[in-house]
N, C-alpha and C. Protein backbone atom coordinates (compact mmCIF):
# COMPACT_ATOMS: atom_id res chain seq x y z
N UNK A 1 0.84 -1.19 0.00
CA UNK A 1 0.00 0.00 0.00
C UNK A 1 0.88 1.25 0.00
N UNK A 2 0.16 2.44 -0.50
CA UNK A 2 0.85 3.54 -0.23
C UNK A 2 1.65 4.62 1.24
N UNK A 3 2.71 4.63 0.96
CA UNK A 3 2.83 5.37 2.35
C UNK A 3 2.26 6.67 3.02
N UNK A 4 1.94 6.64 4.18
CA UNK A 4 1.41 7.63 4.93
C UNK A 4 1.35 8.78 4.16
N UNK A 5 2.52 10.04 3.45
CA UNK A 5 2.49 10.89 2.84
C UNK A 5 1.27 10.91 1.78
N UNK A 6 1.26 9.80 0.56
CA UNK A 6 0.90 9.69 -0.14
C UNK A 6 -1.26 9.42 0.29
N UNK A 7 -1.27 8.47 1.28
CA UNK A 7 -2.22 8.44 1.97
C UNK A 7 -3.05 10.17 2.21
N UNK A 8 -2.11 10.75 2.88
CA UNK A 8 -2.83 12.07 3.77
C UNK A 8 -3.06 13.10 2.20
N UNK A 9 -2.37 12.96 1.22
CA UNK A 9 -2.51 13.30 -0.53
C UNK A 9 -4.15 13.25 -0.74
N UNK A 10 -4.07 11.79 -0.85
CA UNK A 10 -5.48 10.89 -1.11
C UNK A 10 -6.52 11.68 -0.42
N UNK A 11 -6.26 11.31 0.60
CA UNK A 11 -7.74 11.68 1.90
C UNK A 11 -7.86 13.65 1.61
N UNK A 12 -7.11 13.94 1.75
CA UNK A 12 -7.03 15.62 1.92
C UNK A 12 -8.14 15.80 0.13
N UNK A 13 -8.02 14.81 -0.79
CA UNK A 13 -8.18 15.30 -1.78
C UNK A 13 -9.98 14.06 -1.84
N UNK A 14 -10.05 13.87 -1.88
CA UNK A 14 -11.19 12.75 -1.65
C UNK A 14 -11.95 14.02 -0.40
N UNK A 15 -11.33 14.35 0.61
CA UNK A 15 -12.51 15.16 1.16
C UNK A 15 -12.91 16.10 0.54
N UNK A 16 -11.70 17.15 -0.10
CA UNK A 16 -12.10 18.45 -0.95
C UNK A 16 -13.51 17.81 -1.88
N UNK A 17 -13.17 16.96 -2.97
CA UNK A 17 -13.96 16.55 -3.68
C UNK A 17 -15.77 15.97 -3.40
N UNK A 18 -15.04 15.29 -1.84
CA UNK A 18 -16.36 14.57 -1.40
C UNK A 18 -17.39 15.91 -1.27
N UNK A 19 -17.20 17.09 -0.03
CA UNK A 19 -17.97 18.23 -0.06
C UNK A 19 -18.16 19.02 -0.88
N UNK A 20 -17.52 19.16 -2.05
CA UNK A 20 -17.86 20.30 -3.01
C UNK A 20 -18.85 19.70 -3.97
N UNK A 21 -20.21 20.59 -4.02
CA UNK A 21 -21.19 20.57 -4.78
C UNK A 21 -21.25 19.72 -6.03
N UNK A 22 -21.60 18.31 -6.32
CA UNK A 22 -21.90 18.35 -7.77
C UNK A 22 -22.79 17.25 -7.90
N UNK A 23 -23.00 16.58 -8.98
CA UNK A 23 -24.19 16.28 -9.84
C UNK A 23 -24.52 15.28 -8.57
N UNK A 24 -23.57 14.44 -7.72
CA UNK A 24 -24.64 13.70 -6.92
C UNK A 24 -25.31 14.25 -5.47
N UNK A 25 -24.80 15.05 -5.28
CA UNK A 25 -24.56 15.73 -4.10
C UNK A 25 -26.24 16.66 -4.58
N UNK A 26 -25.84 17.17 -5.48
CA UNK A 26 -27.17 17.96 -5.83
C UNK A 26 -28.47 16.66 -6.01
N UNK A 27 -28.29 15.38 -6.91
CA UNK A 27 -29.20 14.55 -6.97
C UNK A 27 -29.75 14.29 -5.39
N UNK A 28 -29.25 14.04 -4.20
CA UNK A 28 -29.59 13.69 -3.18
C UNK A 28 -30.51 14.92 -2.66
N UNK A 29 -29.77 16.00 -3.54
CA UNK A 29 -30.34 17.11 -2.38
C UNK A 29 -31.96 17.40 -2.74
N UNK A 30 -32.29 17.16 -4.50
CA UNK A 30 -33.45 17.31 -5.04
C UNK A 30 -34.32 15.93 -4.37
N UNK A 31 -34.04 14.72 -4.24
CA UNK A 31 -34.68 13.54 -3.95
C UNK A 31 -35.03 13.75 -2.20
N UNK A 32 -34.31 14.62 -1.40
CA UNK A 32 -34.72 14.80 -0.19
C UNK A 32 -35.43 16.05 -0.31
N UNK A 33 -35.55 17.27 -1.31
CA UNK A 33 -36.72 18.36 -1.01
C UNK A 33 -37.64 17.79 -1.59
N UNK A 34 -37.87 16.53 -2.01
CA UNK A 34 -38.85 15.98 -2.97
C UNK A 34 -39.42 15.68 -2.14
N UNK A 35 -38.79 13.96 -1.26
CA UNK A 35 -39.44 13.06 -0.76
C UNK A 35 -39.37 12.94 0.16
N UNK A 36 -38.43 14.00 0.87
CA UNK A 36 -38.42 14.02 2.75
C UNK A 36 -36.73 13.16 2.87
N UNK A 37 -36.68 13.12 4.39
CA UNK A 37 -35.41 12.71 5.01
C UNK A 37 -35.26 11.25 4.00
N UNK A 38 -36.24 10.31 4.40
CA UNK A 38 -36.35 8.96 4.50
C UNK A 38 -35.67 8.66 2.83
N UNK A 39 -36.36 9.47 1.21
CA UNK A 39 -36.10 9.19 0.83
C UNK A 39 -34.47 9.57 -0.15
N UNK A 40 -34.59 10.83 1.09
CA UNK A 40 -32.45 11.67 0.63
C UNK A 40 -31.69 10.02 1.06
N UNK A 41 -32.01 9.62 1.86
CA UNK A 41 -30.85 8.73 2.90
C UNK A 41 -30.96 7.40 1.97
N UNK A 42 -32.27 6.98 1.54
CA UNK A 42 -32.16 6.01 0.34
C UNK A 42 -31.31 6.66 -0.79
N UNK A 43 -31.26 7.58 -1.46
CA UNK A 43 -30.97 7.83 -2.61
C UNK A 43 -29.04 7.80 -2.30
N UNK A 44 -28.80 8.38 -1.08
CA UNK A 44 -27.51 8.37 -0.67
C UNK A 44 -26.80 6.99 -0.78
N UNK A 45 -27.46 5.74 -0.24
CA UNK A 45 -26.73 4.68 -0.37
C UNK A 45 -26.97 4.02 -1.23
N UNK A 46 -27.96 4.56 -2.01
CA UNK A 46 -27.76 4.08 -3.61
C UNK A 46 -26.71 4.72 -4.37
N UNK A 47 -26.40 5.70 -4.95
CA UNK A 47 -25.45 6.49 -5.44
C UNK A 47 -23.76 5.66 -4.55
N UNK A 48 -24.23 5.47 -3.04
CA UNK A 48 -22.70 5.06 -2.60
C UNK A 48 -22.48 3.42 -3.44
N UNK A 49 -23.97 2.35 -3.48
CA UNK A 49 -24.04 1.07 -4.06
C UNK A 49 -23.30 1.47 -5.31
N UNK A 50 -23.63 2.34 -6.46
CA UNK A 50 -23.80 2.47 -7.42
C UNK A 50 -22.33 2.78 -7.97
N UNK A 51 -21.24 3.76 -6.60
CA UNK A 51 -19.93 3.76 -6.58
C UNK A 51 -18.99 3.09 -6.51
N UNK A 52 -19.45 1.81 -5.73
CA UNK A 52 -18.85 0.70 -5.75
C UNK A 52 -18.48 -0.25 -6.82
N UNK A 53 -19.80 -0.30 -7.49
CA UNK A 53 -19.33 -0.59 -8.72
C UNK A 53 -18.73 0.23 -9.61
N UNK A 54 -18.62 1.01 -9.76
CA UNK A 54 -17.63 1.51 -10.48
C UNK A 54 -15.94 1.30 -10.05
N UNK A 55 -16.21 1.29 -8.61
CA UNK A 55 -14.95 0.99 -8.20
C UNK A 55 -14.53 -0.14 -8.36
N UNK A 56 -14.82 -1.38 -8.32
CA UNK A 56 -14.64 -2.68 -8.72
C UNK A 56 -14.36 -2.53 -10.03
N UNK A 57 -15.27 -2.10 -11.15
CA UNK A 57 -15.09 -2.76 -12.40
C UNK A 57 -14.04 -1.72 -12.94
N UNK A 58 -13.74 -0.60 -12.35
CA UNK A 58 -12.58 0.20 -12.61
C UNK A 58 -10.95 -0.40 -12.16
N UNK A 59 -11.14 -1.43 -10.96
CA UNK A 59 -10.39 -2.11 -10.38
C UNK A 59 -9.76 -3.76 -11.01
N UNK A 60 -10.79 -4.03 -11.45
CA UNK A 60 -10.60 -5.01 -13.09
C UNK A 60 -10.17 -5.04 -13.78
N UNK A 61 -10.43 -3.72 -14.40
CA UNK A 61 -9.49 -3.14 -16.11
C UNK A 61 -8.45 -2.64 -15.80
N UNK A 62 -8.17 -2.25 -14.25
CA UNK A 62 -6.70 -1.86 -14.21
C UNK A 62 -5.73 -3.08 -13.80
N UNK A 63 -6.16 -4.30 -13.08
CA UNK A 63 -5.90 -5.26 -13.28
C UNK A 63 -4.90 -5.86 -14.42
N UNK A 64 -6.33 -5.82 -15.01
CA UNK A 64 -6.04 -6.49 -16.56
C UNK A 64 -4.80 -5.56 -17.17
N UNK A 65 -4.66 -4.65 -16.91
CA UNK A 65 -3.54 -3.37 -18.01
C UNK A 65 -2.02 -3.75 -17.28
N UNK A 66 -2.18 -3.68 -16.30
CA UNK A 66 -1.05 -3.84 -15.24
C UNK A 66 -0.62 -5.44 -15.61
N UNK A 67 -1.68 -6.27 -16.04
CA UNK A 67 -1.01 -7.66 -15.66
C UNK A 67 -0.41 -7.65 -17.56
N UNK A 68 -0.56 -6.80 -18.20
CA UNK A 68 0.34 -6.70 -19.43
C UNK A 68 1.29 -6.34 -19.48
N UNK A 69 1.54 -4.66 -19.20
CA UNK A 69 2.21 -4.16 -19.66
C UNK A 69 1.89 -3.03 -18.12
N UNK A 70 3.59 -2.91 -17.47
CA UNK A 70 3.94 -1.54 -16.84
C UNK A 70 3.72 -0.43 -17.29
N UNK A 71 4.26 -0.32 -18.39
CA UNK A 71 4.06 0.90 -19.63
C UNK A 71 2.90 1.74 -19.38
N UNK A 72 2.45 0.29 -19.91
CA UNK A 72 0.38 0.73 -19.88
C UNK A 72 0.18 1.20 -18.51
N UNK A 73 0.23 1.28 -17.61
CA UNK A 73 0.20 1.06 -16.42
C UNK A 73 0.50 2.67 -16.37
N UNK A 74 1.67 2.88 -16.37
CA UNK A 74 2.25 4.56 -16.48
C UNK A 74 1.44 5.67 -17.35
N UNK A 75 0.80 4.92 -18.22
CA UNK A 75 0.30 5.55 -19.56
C UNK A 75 -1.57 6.58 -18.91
N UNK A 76 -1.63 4.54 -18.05
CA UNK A 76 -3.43 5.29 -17.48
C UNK A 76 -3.01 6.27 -16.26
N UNK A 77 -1.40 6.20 -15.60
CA UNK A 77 -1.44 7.18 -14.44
C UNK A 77 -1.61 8.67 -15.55
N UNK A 78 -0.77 9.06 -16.54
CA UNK A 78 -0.59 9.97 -16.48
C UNK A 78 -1.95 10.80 -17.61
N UNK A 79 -2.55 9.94 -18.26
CA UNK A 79 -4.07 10.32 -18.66
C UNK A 79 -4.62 10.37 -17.61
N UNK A 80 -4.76 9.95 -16.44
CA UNK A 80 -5.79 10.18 -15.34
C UNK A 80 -5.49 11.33 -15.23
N UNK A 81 -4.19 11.70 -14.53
CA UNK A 81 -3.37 13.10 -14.64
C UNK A 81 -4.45 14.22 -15.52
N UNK A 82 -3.95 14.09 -16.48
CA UNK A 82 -4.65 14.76 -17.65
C UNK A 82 -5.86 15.05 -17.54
N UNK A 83 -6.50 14.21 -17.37
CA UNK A 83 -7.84 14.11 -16.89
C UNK A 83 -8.79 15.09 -15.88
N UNK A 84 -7.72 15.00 -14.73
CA UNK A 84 -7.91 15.56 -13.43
C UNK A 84 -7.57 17.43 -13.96
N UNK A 85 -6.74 17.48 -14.89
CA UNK A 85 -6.15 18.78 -15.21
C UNK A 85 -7.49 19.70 -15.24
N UNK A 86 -8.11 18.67 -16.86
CA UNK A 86 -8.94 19.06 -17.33
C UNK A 86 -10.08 19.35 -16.47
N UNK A 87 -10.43 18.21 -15.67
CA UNK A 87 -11.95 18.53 -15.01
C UNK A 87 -11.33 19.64 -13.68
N UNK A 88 -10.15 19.88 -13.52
CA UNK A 88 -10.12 20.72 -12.59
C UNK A 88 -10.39 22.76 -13.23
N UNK A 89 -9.58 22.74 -14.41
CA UNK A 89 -10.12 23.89 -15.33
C UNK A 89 -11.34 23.80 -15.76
N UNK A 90 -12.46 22.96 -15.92
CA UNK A 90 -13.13 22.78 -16.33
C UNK A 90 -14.47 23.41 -14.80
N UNK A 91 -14.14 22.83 -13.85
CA UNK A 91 -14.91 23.19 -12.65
C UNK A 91 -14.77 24.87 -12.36
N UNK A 92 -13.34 25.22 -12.45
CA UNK A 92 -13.11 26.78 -12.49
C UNK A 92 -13.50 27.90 -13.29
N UNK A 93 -13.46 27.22 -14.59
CA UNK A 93 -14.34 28.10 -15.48
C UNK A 93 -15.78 27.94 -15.14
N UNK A 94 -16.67 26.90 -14.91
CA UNK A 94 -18.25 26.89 -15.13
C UNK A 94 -18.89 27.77 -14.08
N UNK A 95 -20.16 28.04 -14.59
CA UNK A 95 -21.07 28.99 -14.12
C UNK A 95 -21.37 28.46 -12.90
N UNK A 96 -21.46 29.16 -11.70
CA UNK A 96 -21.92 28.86 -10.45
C UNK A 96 -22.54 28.37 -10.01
N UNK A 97 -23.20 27.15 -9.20
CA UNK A 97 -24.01 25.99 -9.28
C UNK A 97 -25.07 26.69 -8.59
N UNK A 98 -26.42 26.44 -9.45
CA UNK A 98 -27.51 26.87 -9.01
C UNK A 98 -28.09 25.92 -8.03
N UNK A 99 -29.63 26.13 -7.52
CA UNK A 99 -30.24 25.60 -6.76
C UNK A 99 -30.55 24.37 -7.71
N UNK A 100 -31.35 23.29 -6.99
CA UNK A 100 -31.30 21.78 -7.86
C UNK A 100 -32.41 22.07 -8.40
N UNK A 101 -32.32 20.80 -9.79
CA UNK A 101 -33.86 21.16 -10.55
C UNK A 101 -34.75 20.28 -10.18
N UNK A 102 -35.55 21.22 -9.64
CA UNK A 102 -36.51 20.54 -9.45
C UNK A 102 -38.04 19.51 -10.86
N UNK A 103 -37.20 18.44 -11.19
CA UNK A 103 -36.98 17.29 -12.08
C UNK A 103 -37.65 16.18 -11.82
N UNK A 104 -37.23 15.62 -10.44
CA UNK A 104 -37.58 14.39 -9.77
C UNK A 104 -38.79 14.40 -9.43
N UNK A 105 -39.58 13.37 -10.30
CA UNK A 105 -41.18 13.09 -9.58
C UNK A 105 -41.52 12.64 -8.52
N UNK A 106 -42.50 12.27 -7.84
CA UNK A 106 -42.87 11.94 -6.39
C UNK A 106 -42.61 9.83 -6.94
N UNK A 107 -43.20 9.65 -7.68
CA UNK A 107 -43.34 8.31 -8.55
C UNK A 107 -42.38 8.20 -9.18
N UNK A 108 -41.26 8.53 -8.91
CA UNK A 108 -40.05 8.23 -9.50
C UNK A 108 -39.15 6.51 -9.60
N UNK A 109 -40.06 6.04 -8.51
CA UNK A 109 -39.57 4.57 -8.46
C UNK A 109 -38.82 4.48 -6.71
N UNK A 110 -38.28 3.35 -6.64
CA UNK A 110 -37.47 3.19 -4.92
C UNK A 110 -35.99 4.29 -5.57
N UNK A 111 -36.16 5.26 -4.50
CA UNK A 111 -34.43 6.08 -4.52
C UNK A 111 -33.99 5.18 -4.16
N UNK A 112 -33.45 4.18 -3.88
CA UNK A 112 -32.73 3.57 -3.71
C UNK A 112 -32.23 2.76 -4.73
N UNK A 113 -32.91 1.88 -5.83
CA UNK A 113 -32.48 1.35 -7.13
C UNK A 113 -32.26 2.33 -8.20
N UNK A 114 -33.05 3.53 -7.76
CA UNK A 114 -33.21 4.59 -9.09
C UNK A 114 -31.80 5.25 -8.66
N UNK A 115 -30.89 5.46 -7.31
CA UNK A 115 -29.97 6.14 -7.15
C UNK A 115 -28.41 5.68 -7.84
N UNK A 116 -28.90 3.79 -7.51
CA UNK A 116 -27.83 2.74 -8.06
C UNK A 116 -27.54 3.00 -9.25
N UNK A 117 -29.04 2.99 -10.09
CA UNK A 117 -28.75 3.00 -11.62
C UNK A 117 -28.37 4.38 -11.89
N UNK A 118 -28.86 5.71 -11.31
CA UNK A 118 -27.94 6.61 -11.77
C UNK A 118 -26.92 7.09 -11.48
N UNK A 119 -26.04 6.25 -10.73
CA UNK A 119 -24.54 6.12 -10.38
C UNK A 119 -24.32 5.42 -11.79
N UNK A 120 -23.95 4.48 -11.78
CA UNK A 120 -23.85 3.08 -12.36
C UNK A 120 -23.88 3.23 -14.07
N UNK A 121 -24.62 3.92 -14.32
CA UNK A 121 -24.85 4.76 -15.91
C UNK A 121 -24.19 6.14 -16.16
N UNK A 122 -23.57 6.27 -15.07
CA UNK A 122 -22.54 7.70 -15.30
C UNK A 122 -21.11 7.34 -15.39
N UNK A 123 -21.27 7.53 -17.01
CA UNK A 123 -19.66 7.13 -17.67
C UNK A 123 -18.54 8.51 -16.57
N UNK A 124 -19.02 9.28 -16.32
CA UNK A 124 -18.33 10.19 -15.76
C UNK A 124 -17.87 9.65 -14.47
N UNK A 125 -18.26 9.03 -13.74
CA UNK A 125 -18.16 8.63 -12.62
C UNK A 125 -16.98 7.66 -12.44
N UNK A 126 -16.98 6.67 -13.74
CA UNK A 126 -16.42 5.54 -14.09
C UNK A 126 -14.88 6.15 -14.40
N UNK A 127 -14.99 7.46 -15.56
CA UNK A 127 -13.62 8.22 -15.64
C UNK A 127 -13.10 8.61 -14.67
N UNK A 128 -13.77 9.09 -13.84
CA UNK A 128 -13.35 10.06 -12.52
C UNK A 128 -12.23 8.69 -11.87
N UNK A 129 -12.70 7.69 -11.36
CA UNK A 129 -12.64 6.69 -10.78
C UNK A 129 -11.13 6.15 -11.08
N UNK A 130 -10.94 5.50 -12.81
CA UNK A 130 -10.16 5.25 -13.24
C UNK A 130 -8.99 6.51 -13.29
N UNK A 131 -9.46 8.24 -13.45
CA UNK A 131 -8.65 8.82 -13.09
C UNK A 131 -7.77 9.15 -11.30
N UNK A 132 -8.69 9.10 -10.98
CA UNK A 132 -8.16 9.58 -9.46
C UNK A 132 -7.35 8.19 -8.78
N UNK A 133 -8.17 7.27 -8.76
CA UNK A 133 -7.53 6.08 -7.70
C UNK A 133 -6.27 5.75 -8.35
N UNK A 134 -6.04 5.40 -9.67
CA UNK A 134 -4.59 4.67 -10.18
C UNK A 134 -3.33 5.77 -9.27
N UNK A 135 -4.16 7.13 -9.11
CA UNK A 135 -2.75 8.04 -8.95
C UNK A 135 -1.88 7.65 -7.50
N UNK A 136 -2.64 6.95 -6.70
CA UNK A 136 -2.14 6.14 -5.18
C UNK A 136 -2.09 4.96 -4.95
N UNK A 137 -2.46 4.31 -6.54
CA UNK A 137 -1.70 2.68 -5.96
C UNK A 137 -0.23 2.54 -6.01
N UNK A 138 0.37 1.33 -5.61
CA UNK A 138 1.54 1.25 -5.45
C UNK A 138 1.53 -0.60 -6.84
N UNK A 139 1.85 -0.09 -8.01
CA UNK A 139 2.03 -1.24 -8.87
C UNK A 139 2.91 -2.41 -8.75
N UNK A 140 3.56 -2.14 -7.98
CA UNK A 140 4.36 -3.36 -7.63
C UNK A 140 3.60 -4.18 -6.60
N UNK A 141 2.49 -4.12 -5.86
CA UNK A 141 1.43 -4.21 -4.91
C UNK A 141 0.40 -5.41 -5.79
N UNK A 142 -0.23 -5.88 -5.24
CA UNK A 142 -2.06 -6.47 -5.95
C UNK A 142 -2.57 -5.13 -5.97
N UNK A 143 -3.55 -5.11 -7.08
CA UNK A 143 -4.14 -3.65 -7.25
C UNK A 143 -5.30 -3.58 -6.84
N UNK A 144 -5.94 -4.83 -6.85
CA UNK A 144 -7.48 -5.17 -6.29
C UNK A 144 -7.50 -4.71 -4.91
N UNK A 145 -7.19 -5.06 -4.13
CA UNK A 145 -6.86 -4.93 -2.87
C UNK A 145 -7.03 -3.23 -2.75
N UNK A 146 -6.13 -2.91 -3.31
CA UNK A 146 -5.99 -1.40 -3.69
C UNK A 146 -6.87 -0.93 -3.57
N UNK A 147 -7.33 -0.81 -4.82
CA UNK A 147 -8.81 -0.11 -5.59
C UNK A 147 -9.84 -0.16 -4.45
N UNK A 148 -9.75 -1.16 -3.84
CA UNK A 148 -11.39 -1.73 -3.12
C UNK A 148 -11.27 -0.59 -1.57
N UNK A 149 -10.03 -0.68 -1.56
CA UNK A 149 -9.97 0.24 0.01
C UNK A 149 -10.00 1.45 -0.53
N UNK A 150 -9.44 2.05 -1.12
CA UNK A 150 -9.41 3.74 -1.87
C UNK A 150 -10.31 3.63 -2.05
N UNK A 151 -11.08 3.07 -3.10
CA UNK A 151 -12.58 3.38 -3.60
C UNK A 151 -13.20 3.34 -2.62
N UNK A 152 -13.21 2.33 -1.44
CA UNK A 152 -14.41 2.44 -0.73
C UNK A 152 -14.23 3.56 0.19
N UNK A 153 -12.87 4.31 0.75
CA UNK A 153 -12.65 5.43 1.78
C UNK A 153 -13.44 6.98 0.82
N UNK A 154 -13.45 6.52 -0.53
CA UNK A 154 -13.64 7.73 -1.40
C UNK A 154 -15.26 7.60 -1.38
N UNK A 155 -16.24 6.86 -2.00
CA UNK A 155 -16.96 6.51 -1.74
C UNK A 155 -17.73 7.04 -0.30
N UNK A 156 -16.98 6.09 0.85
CA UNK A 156 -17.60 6.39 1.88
C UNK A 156 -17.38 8.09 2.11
N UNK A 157 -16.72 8.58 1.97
CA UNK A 157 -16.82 10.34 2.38
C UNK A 157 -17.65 10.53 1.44
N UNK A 158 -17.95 10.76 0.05
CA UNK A 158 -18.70 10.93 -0.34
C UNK A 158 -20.22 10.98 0.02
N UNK A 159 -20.67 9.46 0.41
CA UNK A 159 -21.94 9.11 1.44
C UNK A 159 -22.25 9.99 2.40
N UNK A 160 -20.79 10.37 2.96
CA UNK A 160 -20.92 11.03 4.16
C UNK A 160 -21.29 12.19 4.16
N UNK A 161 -20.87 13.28 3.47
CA UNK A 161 -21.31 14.34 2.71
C UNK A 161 -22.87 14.16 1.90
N UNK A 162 -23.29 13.11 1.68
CA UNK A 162 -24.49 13.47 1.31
C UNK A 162 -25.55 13.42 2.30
N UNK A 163 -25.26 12.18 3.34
CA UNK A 163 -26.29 11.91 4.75
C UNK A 163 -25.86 13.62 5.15
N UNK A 164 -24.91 14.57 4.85
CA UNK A 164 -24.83 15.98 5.88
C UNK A 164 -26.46 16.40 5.10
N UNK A 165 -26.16 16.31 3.58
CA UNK A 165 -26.94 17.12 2.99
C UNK A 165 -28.18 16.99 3.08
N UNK A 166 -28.54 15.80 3.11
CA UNK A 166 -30.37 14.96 3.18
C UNK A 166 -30.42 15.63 4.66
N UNK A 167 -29.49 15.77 5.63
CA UNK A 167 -30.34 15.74 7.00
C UNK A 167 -29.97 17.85 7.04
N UNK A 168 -29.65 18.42 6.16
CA UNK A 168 -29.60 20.10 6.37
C UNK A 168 -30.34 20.53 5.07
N UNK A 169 -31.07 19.59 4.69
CA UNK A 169 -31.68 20.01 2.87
C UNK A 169 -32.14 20.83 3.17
N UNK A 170 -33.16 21.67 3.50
CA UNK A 170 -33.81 22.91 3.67
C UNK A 170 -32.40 24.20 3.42
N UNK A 171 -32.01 23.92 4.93
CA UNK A 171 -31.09 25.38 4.87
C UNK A 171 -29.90 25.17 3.51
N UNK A 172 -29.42 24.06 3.35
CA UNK A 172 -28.52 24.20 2.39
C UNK A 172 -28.83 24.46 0.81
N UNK A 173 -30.40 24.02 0.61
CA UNK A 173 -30.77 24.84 -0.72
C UNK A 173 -31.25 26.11 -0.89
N UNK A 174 -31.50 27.14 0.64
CA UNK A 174 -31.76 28.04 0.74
C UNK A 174 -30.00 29.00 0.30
N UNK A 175 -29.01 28.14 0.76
CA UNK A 175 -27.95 28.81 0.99
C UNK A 175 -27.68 28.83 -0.87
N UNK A 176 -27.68 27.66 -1.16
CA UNK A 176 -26.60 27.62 -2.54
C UNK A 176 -27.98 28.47 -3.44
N UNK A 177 -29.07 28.93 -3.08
CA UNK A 177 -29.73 29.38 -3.66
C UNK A 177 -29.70 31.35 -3.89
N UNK A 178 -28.86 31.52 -2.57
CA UNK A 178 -28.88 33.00 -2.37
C UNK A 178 -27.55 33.40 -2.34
N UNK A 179 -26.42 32.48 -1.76
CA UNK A 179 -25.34 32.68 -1.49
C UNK A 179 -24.17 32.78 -2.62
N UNK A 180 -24.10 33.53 -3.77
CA UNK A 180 -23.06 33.83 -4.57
C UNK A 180 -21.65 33.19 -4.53
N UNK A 181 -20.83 34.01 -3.44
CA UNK A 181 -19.54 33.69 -2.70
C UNK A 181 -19.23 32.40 -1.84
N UNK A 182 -20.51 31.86 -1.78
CA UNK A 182 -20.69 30.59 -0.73
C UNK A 182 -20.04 29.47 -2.35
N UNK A 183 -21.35 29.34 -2.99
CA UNK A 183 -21.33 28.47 -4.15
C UNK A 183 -19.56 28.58 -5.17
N UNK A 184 -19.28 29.54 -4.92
CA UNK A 184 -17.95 30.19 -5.80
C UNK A 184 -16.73 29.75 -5.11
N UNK A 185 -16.86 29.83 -3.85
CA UNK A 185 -15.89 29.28 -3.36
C UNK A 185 -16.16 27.68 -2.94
N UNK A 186 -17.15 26.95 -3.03
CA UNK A 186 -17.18 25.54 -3.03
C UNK A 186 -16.60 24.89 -4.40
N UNK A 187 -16.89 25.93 -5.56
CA UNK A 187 -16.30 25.36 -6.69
C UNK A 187 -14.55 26.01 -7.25
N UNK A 188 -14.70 26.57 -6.77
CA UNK A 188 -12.57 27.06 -6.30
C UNK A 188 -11.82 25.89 -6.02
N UNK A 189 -12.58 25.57 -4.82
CA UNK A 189 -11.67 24.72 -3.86
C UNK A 189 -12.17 23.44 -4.51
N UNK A 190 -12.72 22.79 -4.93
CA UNK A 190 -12.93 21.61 -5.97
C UNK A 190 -12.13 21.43 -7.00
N UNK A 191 -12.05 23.17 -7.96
CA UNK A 191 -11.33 23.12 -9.45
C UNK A 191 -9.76 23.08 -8.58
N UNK A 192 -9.17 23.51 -7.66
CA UNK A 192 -8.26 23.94 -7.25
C UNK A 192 -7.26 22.82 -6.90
N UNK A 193 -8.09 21.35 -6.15
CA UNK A 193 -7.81 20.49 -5.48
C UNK A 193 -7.72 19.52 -6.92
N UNK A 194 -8.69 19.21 -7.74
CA UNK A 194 -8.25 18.17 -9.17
C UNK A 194 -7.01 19.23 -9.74
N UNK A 195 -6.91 20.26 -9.76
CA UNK A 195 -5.53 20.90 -10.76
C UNK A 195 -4.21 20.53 -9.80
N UNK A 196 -4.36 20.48 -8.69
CA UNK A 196 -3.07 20.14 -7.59
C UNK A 196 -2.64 18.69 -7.87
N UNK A 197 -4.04 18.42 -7.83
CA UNK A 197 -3.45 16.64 -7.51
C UNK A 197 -2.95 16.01 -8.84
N UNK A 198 -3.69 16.70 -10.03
CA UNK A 198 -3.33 16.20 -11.85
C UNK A 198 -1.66 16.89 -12.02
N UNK A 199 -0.97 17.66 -11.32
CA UNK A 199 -0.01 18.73 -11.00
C UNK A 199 0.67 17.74 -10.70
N UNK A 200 0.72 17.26 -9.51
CA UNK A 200 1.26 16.50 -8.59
C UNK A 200 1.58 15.41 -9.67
N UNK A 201 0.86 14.60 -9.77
CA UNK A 201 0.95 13.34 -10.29
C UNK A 201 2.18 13.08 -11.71
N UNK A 202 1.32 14.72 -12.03
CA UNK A 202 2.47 14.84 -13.86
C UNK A 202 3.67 15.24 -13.77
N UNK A 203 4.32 15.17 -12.37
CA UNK A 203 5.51 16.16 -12.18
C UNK A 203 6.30 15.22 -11.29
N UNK A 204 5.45 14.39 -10.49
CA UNK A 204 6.71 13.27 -9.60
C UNK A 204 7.26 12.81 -10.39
């Protein structure tokens, strides 16, 4: 496994990411002004179900690359890199995250399978995944092993950050709804933290 340094890297950057505003964080937040506490906290551990798999089957194909070729191996660190560059300029430039849309029907189905499948169908999620985790395994290591603990520490903050949001939904869509400088600086420190860590990675 990775050493401590590299560890406190990970976590420092997995939290930035876990709290700063985005597409699931907002999905939880619309499914709890929808359907109340009961059904934010379903939709939360669906989206976390729904991460898992991604983390596994992201944990597979890196498997498989690694058990070829090192090369390859170097090739997906430093596209993840790339990756991270991009979605970190990419978060800094975009327009300030509004209040959630209100989208989600009352009959929408169980948040809980409907949260899985819209984890689970987000190719974005799957990139993110394959970008961020390769950047703290240790390849000379089993990678499975790897993947399954990173993914699941990433994952679980994630969860964790959304049970904040289902149980403060009121005040926190009042906030990202009025608060300019609030929303601006949640997405700073998001674009700020993928450009450090894609930085980091392309330069050791």
């Amino acid at each position: 496994m990775m050493d401590r340094a590299h560890f406190l890297i990970f976590l420092s950057a997995a939290v930035v990411l876990a709290i700063s505003p985005g597409p699931g964080l907002i999905y939880v937040l619309a499914r709890s002004l929808k359907g109340g506490r009961a059904a934010g906290l379903a939709s939360s551990f669906g989206t976390a179900a729904g991460g898992m798999v991604h983390v596994v089957a992201a944990g597979l194909g890196l498997s498989a690359i690694i058990a070829r070729s090192a090369s390859a191996f170097l090739a997906v660190k430093y596209l993840g890199a790339a990756y991270l560059l991009y979605l970190g300029i990419r978060t800094l430039l975009a327009r300030d995250m509004v209040s959630p849309p209100a989208t989600i029907e009352r009959d929408a189905g169980s948040p809980l399978w409907q949260g899985m499948l819209t984890e689970i169908l987000n190719p974005k999620t799957a990139l993110f995944f394959l970008a961020f985790i390769p950047q703290f395994v240790n390849h000379g290591s089993p990678l499975m092993p790897q993947f399954l603990v990173l993914g699941a520490i990433s994952v679980t903050l994630n969860t964790m950050a959304d049970i904040a949001v289902v149980l403060a939904a009121g005040s926190l869509e009042r906030r990202l709804s009025s608060s300019v400088i609030w929303r601006r600086r949640q997405r700073q420190a998001s674009g700020a933290a993928l450009i450090g860590l894609g930085s980091y990675v392309a330069l050791s």
